[in-house]
N, C-alpha and C. Protein backbone atom coordinates (compact mmCIF):
# COMPACT_ATOMS: atom_id res chain seq x y z
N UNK A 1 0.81 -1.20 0.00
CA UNK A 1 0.00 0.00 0.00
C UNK A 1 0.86 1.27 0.00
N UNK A 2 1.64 1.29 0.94
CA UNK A 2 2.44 2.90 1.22
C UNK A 2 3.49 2.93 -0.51
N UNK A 3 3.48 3.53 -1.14
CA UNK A 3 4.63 4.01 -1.94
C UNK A 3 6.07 4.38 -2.16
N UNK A 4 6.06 5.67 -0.84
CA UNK A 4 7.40 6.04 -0.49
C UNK A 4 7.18 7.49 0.61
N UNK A 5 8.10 7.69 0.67
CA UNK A 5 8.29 8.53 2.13
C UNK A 5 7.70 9.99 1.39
N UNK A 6 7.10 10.81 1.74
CA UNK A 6 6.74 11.78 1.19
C UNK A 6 7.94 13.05 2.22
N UNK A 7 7.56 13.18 3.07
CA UNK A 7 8.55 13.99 4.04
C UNK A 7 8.67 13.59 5.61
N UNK A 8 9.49 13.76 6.44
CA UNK A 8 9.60 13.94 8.03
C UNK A 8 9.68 14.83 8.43
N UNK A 9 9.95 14.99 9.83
CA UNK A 9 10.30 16.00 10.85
C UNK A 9 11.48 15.65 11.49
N UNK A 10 12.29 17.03 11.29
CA UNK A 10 13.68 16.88 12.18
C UNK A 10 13.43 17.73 13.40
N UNK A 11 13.44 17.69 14.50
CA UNK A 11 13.12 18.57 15.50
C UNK A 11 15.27 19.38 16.19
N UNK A 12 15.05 20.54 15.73
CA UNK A 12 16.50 21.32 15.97
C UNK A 12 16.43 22.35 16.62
N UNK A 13 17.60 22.21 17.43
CA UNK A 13 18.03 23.46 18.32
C UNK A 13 18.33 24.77 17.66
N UNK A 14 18.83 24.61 16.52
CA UNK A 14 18.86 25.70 15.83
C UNK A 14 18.77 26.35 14.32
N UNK A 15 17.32 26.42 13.74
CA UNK A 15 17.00 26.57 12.55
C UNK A 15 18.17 26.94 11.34
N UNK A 16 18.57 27.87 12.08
CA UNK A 16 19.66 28.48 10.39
C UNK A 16 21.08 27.84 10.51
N UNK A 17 21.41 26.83 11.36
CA UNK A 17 22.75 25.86 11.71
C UNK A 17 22.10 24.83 10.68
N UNK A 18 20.87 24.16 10.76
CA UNK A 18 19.93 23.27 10.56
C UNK A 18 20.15 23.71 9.00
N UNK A 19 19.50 24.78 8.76
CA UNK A 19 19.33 25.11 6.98
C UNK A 19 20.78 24.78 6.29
N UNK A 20 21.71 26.07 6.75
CA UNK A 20 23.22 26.12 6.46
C UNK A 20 23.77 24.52 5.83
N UNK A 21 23.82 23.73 7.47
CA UNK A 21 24.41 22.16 6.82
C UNK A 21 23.75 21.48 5.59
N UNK A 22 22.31 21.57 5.76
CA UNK A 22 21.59 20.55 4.79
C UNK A 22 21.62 21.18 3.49
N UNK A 23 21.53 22.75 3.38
CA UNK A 23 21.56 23.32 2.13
C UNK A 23 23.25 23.54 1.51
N UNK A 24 23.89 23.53 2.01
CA UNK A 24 25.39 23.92 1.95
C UNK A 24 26.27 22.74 1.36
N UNK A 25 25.83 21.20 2.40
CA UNK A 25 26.78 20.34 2.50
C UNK A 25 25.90 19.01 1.94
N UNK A 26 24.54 19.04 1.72
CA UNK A 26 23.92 18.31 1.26
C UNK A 26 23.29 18.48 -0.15
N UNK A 27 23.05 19.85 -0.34
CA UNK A 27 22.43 20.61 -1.55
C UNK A 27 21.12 20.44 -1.32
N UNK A 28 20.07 20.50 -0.50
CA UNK A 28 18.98 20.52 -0.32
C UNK A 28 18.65 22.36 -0.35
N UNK A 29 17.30 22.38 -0.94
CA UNK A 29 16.92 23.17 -1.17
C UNK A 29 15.82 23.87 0.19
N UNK A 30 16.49 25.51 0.91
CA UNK A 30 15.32 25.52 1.84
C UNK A 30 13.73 26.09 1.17
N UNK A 31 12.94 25.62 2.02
CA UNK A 31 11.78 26.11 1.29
C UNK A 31 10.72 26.83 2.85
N UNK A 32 9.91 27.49 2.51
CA UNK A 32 9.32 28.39 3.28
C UNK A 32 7.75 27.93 3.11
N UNK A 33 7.06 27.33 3.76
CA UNK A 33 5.76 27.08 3.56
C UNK A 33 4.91 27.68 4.71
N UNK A 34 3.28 27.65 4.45
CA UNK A 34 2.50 27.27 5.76
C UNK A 34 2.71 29.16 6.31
N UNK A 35 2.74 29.44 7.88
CA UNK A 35 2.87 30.99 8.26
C UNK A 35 4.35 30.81 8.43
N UNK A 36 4.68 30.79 7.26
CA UNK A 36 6.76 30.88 8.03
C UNK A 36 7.45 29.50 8.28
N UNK A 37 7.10 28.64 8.48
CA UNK A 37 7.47 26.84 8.67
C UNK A 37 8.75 26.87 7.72
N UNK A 38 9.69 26.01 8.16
CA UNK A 38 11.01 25.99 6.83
C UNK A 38 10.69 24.50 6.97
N UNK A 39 11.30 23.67 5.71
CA UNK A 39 11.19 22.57 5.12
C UNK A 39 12.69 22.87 4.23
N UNK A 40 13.23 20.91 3.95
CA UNK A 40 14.40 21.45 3.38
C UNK A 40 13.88 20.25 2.01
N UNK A 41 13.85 20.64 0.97
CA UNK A 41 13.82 19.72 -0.13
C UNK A 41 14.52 19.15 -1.18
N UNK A 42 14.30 18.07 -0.97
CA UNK A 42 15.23 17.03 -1.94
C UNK A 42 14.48 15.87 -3.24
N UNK A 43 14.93 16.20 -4.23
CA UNK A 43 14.32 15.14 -5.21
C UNK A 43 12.60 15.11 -4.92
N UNK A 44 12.10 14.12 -4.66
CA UNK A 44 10.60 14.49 -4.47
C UNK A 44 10.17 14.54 -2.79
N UNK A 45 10.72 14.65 -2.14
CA UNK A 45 10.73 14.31 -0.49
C UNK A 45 10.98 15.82 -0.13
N UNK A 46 11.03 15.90 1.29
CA UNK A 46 10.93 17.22 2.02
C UNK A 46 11.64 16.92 3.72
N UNK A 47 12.02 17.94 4.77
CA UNK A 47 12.36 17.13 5.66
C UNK A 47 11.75 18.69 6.25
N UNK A 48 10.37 18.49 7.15
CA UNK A 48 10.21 19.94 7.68
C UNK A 48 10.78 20.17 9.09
N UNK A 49 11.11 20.99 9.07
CA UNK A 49 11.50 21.38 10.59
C UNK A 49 11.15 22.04 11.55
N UNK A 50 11.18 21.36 13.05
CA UNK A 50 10.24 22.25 14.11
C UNK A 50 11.64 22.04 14.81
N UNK A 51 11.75 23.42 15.54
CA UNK A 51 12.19 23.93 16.09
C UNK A 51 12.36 23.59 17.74
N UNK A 52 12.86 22.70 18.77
CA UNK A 52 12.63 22.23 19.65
C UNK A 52 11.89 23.59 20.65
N UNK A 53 10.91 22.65 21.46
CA UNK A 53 10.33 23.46 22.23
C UNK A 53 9.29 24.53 21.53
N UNK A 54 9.15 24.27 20.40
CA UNK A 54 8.19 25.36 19.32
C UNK A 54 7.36 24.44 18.00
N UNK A 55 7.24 22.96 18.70
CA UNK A 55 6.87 22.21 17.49
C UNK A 55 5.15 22.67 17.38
N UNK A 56 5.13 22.15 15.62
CA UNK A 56 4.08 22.21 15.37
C UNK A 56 2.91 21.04 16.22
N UNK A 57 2.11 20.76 16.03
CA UNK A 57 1.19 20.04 16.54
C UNK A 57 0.28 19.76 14.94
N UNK A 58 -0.06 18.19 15.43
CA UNK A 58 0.20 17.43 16.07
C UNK A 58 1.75 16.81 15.92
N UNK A 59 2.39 16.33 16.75
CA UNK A 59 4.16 16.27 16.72
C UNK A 59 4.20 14.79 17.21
N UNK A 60 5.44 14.29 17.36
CA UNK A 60 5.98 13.15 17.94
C UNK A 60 5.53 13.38 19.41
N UNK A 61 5.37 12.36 20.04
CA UNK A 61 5.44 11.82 21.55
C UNK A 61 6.69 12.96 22.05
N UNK A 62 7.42 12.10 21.46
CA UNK A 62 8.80 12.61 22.05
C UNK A 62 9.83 12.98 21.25
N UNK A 63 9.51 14.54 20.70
CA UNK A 63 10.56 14.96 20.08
C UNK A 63 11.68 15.44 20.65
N UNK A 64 12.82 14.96 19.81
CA UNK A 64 14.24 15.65 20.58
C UNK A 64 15.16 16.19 19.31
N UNK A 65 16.05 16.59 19.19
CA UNK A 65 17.23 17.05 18.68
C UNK A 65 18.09 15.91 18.38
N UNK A 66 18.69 15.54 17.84
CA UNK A 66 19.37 14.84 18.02
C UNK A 66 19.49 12.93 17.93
N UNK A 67 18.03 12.87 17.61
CA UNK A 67 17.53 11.25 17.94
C UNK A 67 17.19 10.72 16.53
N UNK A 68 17.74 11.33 15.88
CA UNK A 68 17.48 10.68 13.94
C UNK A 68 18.86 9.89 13.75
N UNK A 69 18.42 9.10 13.19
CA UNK A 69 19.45 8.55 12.11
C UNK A 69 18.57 8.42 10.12
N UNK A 70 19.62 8.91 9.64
CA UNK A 70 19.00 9.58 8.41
C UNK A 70 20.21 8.65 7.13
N UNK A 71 19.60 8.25 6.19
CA UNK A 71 20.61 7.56 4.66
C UNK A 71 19.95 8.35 3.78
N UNK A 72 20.67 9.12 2.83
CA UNK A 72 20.31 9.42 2.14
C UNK A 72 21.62 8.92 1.21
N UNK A 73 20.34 8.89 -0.58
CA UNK A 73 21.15 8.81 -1.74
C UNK A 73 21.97 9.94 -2.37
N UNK A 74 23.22 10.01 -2.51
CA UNK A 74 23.61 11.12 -3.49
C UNK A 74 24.12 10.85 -5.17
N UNK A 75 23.76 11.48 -5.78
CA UNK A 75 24.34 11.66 -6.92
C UNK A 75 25.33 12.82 -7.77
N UNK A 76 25.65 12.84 -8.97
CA UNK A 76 26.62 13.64 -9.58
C UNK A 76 28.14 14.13 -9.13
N UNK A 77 28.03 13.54 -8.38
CA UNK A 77 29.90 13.23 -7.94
C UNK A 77 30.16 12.00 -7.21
N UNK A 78 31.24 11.73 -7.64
CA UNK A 78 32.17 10.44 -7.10
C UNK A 78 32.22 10.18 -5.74
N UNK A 79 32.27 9.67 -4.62
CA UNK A 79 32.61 9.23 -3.45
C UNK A 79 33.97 9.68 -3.21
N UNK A 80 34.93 9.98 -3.75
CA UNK A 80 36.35 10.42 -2.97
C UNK A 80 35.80 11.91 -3.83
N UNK A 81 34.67 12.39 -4.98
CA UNK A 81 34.70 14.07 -5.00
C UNK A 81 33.63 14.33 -3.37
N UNK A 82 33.02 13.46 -2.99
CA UNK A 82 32.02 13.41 -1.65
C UNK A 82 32.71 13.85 -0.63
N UNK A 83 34.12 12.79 -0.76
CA UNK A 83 34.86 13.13 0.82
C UNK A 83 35.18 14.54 0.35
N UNK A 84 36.23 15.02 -0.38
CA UNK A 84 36.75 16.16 -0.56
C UNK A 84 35.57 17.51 -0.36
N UNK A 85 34.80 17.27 -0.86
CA UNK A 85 33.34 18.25 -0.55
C UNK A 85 32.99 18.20 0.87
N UNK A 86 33.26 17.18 1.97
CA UNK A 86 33.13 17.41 3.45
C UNK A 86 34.21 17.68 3.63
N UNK A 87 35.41 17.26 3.64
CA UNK A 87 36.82 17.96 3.87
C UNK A 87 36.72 19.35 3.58
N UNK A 88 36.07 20.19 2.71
CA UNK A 88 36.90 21.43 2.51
C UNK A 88 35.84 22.23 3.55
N UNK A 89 34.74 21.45 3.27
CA UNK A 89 33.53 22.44 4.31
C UNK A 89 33.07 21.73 5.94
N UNK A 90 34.76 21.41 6.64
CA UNK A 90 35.13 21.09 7.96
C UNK A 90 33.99 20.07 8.46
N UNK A 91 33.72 19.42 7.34
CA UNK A 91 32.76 18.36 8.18
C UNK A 91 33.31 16.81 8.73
N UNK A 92 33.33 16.53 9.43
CA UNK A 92 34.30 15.41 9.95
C UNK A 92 33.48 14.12 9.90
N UNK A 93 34.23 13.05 8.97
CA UNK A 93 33.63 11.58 8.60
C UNK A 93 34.17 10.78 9.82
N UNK A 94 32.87 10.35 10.50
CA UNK A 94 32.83 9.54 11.45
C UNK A 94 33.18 8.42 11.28
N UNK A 95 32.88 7.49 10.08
CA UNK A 95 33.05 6.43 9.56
C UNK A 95 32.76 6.28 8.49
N UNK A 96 33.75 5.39 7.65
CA UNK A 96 33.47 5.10 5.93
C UNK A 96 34.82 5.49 5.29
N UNK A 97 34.85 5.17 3.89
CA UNK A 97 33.50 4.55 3.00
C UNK A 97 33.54 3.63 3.40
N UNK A 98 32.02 2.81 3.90
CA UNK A 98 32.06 1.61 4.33
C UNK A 98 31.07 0.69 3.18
N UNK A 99 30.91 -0.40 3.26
CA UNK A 99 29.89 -1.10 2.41
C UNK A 99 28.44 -1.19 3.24
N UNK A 100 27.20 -1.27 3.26
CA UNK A 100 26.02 -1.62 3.58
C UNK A 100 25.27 -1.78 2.82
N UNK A 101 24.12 -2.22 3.10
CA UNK A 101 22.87 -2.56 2.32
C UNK A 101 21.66 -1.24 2.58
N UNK A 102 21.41 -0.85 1.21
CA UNK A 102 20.42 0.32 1.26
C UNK A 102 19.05 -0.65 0.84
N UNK A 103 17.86 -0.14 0.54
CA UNK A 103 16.56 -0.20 0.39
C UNK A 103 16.98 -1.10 -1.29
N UNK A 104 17.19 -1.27 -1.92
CA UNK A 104 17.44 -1.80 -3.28
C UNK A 104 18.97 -2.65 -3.64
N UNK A 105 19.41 -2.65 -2.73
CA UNK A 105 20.71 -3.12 -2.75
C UNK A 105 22.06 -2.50 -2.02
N UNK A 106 23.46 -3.40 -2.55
CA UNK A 106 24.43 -2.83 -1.94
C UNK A 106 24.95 -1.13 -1.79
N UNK A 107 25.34 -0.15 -0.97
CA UNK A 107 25.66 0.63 -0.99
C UNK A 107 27.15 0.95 -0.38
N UNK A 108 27.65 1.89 -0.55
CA UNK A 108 29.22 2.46 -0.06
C UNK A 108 28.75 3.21 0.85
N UNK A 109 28.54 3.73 2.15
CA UNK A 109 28.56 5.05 2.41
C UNK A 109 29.22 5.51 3.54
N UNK A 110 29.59 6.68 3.86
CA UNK A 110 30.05 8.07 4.64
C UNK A 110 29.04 8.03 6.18
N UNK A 111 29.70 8.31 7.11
CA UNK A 111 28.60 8.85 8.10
C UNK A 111 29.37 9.55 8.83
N UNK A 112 28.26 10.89 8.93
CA UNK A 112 28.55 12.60 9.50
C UNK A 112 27.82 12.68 10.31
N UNK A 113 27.99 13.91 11.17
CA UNK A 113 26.84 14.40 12.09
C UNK A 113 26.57 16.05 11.71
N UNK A 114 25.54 15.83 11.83
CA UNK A 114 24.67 17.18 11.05
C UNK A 114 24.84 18.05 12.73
N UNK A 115 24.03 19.38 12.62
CA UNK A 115 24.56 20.23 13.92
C UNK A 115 24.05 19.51 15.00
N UNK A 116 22.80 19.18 15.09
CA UNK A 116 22.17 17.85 16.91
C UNK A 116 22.73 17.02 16.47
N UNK A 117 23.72 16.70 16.16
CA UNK A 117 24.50 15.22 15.78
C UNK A 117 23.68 14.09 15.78
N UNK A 118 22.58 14.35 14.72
CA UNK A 118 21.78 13.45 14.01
C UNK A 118 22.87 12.33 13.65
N UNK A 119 22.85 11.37 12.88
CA UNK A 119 23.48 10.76 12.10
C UNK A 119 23.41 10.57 10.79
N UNK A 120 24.04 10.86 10.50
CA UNK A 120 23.43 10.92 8.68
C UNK A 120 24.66 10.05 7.97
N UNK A 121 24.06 9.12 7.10
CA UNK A 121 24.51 8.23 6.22
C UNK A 121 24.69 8.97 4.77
N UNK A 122 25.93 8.86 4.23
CA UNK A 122 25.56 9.52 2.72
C UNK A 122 26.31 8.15 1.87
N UNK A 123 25.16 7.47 0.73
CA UNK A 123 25.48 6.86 0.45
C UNK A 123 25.28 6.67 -1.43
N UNK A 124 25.90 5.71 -1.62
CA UNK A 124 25.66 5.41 -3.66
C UNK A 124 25.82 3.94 -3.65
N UNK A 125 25.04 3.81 -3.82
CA UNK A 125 24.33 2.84 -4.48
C UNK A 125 25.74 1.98 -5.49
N UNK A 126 26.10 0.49 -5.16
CA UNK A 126 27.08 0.33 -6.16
C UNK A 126 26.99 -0.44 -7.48
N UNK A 127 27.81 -0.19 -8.12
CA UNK A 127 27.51 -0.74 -9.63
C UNK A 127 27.55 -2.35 -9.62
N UNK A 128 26.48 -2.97 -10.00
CA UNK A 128 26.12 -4.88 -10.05
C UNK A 128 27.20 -4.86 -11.33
């Protein structure tokens, strides 16, 4: 029945730290919806953001900062042009390139921490 993820909620301590990384170091696009709400968009998905202590309603049980773990796919550059693109913009690889299994098969990927030291996976998909 379900299709695919349409968007989430990242709940952050600090909106324009929040925009900066994802738009800067991810290439996500910010977007402005709703009375003022930011959302960051990617390919056909969205990731909106509430602001800890200022969430929208209805929200998670228990939103926090910090309690995501996130994979995303990248494309149009290489995995060592990937590292060099977090290297120059001081982002520090926790671990990788490692091998795992994504949603469709094998993947390579990177893992960073976004500003609530989310976890974020950046990964590609490898050639069968």
């Amino acid at each position: 029945m379900i299709q695919r993820l349409d968007h989430l909620v990242l709940t952050v301590t600090d909106m324009e730290k929040t925009i900066r990384f994802y738009t800067r170091i991810l290439g996500m696009e910010e977007e402005t919806f709703g009375s003022g709400r930011k959302a960051l968009r990617f390919g056909q998905q969205k990731i909106n953001l509430h602001e800890a202590g200022k969430e929208f309603e209805p929200k998670a049980k228990h939103p926090m900062p910090g309690s995501a773990d996130l994979c995303f796919i990248f494309d149009g550059m290489t995995m060592g042009q990937l590292i060099n693109h977090l290297g120059n913009n001081d982002v520090e690889i926790e671990e990788g390139p490692v091998r795992r299994t994504g949603a469709l098969g094998p993947i390579v990927s990177v893992y960073v921490r976004d500003p609530d030291q989310n976890l974020i996976e950046i990964s590609r998909y490898l050639e069968e």
